[in-house]
PDB file of N, CA and C in Angstrom:
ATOM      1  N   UNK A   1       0.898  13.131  16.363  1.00  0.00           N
ATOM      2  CA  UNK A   1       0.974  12.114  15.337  1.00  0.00           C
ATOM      3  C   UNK A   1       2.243  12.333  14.530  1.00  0.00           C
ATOM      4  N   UNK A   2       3.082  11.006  14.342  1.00  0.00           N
ATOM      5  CA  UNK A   2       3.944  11.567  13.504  1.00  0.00           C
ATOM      6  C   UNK A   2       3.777  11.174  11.945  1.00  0.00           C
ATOM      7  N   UNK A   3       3.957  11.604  11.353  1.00  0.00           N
ATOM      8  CA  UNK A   3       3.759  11.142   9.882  1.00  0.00           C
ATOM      9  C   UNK A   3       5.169  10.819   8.854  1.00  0.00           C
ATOM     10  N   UNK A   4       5.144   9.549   8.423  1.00  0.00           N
ATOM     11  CA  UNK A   4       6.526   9.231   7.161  1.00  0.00           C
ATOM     12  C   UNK A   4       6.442  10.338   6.756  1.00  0.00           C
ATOM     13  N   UNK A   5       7.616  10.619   6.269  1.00  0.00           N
ATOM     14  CA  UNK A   5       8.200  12.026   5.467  1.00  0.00           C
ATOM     15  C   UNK A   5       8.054  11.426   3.950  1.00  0.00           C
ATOM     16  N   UNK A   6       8.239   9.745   3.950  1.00  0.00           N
ATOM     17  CA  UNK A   6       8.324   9.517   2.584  1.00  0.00           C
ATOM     18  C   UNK A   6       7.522   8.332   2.437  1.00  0.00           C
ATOM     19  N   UNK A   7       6.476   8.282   1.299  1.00  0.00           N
ATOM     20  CA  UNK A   7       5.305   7.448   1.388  1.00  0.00           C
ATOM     21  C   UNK A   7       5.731   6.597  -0.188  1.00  0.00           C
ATOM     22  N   UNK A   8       4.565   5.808  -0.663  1.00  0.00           N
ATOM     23  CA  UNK A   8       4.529   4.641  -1.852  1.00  0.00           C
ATOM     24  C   UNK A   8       3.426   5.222  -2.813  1.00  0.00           C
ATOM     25  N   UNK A   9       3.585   5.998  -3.870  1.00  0.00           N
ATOM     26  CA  UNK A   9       2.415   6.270  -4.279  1.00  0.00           C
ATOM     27  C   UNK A   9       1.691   5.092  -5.417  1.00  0.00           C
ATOM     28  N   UNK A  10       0.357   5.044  -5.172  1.00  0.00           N
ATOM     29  CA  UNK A  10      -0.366   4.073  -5.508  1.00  0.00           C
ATOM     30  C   UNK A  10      -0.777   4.321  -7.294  1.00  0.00           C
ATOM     31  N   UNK A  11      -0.407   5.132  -7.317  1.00  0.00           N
ATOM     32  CA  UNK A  11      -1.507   5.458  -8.819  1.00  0.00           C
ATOM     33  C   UNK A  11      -0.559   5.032 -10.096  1.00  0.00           C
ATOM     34  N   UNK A  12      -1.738   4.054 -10.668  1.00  0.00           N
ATOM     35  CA  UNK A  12      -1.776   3.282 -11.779  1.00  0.00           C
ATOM     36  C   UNK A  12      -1.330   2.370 -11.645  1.00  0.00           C
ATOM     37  N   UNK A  13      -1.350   1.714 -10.719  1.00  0.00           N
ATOM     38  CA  UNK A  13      -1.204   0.239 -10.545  1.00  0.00           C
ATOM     39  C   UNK A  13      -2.002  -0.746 -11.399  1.00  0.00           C
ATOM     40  N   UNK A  14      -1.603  -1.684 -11.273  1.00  0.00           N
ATOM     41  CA  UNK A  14      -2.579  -2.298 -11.403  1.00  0.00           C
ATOM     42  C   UNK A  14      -2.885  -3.705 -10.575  1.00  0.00           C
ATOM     43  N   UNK A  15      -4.127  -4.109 -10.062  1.00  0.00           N
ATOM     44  CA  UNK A  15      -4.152  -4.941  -9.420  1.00  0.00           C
ATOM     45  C   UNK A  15      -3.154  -5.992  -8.530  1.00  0.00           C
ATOM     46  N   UNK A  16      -2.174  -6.840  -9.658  1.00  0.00           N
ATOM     47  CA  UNK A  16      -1.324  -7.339  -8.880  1.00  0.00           C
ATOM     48  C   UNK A  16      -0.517  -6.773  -8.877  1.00  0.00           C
ATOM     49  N   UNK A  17       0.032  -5.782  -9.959  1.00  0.00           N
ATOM     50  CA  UNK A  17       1.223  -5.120  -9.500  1.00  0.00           C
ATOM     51  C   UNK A  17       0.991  -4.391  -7.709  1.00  0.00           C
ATOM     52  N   UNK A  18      -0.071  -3.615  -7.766  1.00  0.00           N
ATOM     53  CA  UNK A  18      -0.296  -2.947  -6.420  1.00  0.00           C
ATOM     54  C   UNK A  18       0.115  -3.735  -5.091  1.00  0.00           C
ATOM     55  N   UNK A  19      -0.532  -4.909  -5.765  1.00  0.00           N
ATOM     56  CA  UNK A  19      -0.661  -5.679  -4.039  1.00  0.00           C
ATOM     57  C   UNK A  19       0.977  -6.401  -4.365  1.00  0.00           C
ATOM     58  N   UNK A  20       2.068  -6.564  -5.033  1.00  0.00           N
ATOM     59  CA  UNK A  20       3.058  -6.329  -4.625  1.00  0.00           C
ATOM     60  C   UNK A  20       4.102  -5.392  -3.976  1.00  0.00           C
ATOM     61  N   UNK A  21       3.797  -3.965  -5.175  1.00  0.00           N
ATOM     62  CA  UNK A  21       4.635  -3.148  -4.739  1.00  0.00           C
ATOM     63  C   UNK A  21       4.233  -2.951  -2.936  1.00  0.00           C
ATOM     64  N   UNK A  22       3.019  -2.839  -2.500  1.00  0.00           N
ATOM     65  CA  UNK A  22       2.815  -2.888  -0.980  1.00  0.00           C
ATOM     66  C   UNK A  22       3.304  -4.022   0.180  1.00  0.00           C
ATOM     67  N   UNK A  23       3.035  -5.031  -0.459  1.00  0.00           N
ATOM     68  CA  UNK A  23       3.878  -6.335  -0.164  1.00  0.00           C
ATOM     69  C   UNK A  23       5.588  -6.078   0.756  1.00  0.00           C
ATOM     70  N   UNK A  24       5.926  -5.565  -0.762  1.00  0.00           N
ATOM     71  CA  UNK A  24       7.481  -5.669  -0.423  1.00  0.00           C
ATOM     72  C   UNK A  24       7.753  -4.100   0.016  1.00  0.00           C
ATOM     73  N   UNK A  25       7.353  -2.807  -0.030  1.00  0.00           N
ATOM     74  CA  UNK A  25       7.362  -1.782   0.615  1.00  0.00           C
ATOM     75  C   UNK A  25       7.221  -2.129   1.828  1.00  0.00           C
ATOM     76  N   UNK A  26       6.170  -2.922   2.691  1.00  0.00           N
ATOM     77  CA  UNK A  26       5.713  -3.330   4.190  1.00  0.00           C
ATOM     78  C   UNK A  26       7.080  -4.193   4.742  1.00  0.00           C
ATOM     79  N   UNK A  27       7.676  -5.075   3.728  1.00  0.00           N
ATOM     80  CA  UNK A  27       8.811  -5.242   4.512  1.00  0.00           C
ATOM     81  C   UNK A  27      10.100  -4.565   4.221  1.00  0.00           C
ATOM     82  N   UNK A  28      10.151  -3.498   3.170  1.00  0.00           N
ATOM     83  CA  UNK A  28      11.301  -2.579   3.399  1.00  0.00           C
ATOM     84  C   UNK A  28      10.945  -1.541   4.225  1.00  0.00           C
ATOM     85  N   UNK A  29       9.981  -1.650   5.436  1.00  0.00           N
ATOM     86  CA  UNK A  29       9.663  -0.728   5.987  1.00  0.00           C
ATOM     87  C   UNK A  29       8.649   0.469   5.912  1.00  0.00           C
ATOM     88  N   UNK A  30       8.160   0.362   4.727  1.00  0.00           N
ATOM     89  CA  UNK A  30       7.119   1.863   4.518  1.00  0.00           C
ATOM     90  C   UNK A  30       5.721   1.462   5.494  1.00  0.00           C
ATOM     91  N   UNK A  31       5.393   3.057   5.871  1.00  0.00           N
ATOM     92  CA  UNK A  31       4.275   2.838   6.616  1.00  0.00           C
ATOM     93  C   UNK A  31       3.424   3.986   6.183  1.00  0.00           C
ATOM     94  N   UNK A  32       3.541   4.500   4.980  1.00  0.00           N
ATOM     95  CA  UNK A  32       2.857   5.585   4.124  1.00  0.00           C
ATOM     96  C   UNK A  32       2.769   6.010   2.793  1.00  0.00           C
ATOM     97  N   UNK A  33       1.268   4.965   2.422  1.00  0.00           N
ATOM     98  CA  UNK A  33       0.669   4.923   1.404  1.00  0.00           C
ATOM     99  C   UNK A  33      -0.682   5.912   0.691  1.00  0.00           C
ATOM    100  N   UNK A  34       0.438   6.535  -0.657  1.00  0.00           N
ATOM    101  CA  UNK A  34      -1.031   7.127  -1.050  1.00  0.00           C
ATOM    102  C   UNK A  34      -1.696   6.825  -2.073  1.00  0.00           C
ATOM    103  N   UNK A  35      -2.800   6.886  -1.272  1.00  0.00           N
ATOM    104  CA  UNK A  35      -4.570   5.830  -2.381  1.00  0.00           C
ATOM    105  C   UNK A  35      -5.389   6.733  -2.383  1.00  0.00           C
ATOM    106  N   UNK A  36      -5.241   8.080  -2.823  1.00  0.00           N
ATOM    107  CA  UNK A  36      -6.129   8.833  -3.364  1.00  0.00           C
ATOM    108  C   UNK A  36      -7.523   7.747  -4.162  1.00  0.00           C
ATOM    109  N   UNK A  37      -8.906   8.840  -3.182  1.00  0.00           N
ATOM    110  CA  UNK A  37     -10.411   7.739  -3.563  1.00  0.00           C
ATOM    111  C   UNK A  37      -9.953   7.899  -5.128  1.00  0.00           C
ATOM    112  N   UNK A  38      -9.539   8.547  -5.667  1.00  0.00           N
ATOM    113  CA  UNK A  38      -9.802   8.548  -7.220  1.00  0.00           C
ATOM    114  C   UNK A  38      -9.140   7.748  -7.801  1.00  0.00           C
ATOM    115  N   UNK A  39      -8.426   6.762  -7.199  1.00  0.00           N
ATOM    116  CA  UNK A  39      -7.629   5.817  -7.974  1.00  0.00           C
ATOM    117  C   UNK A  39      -8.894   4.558  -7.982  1.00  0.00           C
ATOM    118  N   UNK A  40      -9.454   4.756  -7.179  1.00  0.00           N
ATOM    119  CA  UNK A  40     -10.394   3.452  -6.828  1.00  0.00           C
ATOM    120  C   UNK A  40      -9.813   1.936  -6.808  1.00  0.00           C
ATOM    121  N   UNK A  41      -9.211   1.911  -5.800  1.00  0.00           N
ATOM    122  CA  UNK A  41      -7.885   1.081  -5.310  1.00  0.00           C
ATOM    123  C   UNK A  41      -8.311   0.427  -3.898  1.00  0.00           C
ATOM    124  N   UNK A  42      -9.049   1.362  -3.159  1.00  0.00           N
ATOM    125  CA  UNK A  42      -9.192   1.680  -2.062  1.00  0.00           C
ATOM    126  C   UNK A  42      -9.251   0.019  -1.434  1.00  0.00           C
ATOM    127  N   UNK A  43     -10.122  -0.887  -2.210  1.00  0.00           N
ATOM    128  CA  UNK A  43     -10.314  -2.336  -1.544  1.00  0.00           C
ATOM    129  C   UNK A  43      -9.298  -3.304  -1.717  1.00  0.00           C
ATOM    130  N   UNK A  44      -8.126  -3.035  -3.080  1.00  0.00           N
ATOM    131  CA  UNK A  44      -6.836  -3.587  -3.218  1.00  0.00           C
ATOM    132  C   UNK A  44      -6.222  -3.061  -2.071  1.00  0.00           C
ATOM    133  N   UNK A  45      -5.641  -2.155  -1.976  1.00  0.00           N
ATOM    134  CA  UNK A  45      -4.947  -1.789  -0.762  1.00  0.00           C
ATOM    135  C   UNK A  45      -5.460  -2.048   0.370  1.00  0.00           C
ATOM    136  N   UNK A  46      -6.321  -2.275   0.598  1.00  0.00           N
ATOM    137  CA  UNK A  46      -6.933  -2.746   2.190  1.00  0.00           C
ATOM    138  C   UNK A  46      -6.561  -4.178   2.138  1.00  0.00           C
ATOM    139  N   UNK A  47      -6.749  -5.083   0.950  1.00  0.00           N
ATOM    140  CA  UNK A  47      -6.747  -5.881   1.492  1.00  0.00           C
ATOM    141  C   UNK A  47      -5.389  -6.476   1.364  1.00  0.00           C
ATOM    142  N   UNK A  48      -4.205  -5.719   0.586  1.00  0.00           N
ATOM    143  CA  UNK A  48      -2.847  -6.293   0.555  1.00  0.00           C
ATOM    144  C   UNK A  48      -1.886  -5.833   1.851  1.00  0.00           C
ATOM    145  N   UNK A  49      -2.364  -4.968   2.528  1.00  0.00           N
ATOM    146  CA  UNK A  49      -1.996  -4.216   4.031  1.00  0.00           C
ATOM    147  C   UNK A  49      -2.497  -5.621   4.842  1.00  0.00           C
ATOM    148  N   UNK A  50      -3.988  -5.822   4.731  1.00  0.00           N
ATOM    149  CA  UNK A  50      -4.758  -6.926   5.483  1.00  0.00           C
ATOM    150  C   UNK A  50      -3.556  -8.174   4.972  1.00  0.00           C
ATOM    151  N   UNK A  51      -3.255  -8.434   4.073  1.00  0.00           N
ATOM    152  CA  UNK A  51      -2.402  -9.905   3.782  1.00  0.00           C
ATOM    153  C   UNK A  51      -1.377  -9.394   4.656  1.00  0.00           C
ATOM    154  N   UNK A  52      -0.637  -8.604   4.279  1.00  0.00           N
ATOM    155  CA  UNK A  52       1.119  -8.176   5.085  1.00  0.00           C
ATOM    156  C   UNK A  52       0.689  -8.434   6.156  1.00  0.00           C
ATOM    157  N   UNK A  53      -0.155  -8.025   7.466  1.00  0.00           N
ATOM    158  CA  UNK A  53      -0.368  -8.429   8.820  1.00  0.00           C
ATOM    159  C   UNK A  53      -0.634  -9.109   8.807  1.00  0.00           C
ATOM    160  N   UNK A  54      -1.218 -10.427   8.095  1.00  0.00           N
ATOM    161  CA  UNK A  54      -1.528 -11.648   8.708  1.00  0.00           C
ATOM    162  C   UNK A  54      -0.357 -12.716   8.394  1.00  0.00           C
ATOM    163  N   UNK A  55       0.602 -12.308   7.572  1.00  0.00           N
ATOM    164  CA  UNK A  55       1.393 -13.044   7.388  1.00  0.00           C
ATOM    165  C   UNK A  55       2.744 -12.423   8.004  1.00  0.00           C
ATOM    166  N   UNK A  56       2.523 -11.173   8.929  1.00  0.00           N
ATOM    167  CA  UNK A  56       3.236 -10.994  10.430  1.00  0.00           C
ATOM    168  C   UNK A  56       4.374 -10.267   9.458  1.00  0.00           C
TER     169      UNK A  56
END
């Protein structure tokens, strides 16, 4: 497995900010996000990853 050396960290987002900064990270390329459970984020980020692939 290889793993990004350099990831997007998630904490303290907030709602829409999150599901942008992931947005536009997905098309500058990042493919390593951290959503520590303790942010409790976990269903924002699923589903702004879920938007970026469906909108290719």
């Amino acid at each position: 497995v290889i793993m990004p050396v350099i990831g997007l960290g998630l904490w303290r987002l907030e709602k829409e900010e999150l599901r942008s900064a992931i947005l536009n990270a997905i098309k500058l390329g990042y493919r390593h996000f951290d959503a520590a459970a303790h942010y409790k984020t976990e269903i924002d980020v699923g589903n702004a990853i879920a938007e970026a692939i469906q909108s290719g």
